[in-house]
Protein backbone atom coordinates (compact mmCIF):
# COMPACT_ATOMS: atom_id res chain seq x y z
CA UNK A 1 103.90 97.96 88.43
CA UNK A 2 104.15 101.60 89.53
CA UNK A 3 104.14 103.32 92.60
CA UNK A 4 100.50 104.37 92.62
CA UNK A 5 98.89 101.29 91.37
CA UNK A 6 100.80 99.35 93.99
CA UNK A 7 99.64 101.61 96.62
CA UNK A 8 95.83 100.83 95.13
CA UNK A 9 95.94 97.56 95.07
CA UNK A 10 97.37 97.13 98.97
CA UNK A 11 94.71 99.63 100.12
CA UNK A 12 91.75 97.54 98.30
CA UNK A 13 93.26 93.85 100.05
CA UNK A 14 92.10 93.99 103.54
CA UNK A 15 94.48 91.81 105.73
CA UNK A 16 92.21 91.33 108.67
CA UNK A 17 95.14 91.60 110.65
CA UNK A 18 93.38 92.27 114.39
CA UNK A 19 90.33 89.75 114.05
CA UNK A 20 92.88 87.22 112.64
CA UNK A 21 95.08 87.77 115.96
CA UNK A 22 91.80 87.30 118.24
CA UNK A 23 91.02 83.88 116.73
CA UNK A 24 94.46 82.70 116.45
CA UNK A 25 94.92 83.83 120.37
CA UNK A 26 91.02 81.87 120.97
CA UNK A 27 92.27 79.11 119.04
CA UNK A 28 95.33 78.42 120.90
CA UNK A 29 93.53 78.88 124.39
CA UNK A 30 91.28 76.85 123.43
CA UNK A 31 87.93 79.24 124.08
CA UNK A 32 84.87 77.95 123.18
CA UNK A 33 83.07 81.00 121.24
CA UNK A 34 81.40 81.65 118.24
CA UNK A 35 81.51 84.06 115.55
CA UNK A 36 79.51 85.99 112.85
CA UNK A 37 80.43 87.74 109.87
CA UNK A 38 78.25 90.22 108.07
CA UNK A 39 80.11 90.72 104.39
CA UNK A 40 79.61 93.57 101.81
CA UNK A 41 80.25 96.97 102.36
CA UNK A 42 79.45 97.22 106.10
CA UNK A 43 81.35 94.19 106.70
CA UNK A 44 80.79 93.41 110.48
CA UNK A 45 83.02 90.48 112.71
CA UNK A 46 80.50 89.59 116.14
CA UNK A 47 81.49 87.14 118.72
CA UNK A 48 78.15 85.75 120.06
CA UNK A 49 77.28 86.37 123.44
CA UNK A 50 73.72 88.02 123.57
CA UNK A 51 73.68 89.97 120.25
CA UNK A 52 73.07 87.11 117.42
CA UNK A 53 70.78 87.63 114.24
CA UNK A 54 69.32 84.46 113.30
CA UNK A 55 70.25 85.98 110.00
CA UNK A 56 74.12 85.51 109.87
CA UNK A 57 76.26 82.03 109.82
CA UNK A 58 77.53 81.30 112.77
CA UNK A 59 81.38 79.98 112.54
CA UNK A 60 83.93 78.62 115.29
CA UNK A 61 87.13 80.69 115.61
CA UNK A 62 89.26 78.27 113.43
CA UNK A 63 86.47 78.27 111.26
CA UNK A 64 86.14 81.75 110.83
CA UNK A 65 89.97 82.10 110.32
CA UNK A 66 89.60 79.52 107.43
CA UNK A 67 87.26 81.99 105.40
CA UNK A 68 88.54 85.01 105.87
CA UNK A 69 91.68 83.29 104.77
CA UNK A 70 89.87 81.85 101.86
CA UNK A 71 88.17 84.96 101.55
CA UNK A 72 91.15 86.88 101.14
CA UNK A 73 92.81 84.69 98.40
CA UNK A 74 90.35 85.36 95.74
């Protein structure tokens, strides 16, 4: 694989990197929150407080850490 191409195909894999930190830091404090995640193109990470859309799944931090995980393997 070239240069470019390589450079393509690490810019198109998101690696979550800060919203994975924030569960993994909730996870091992043990915080009891929950979390949305809007996919697509205007991809969107909430932690419930007052804000939740009916509309949206609602996941637990580990949970939530599991599918972007998943997510990101495909």
């Amino acid at each position: 694989m070239d240069m470019k191409n390589y450079i393509i195909n690490t810019m198109n894999k998101k690696t979550y990197k800060t919203i994975k930190w924030v569960l993994k830091q909730q996870i091992e404090s043990a915080i009891k929150t929950l979390w949305t995640w809007k996919k697509g193109k205007n991809e969107n990470f909430t932690c419930i407080y007052e804000n939740y859309n009916d509309d949206l799944p609602i996941y637990t931090p580990s949970q939530l850490l599991k599918e972007i995980e998943d997510a990101n393997t495909k």
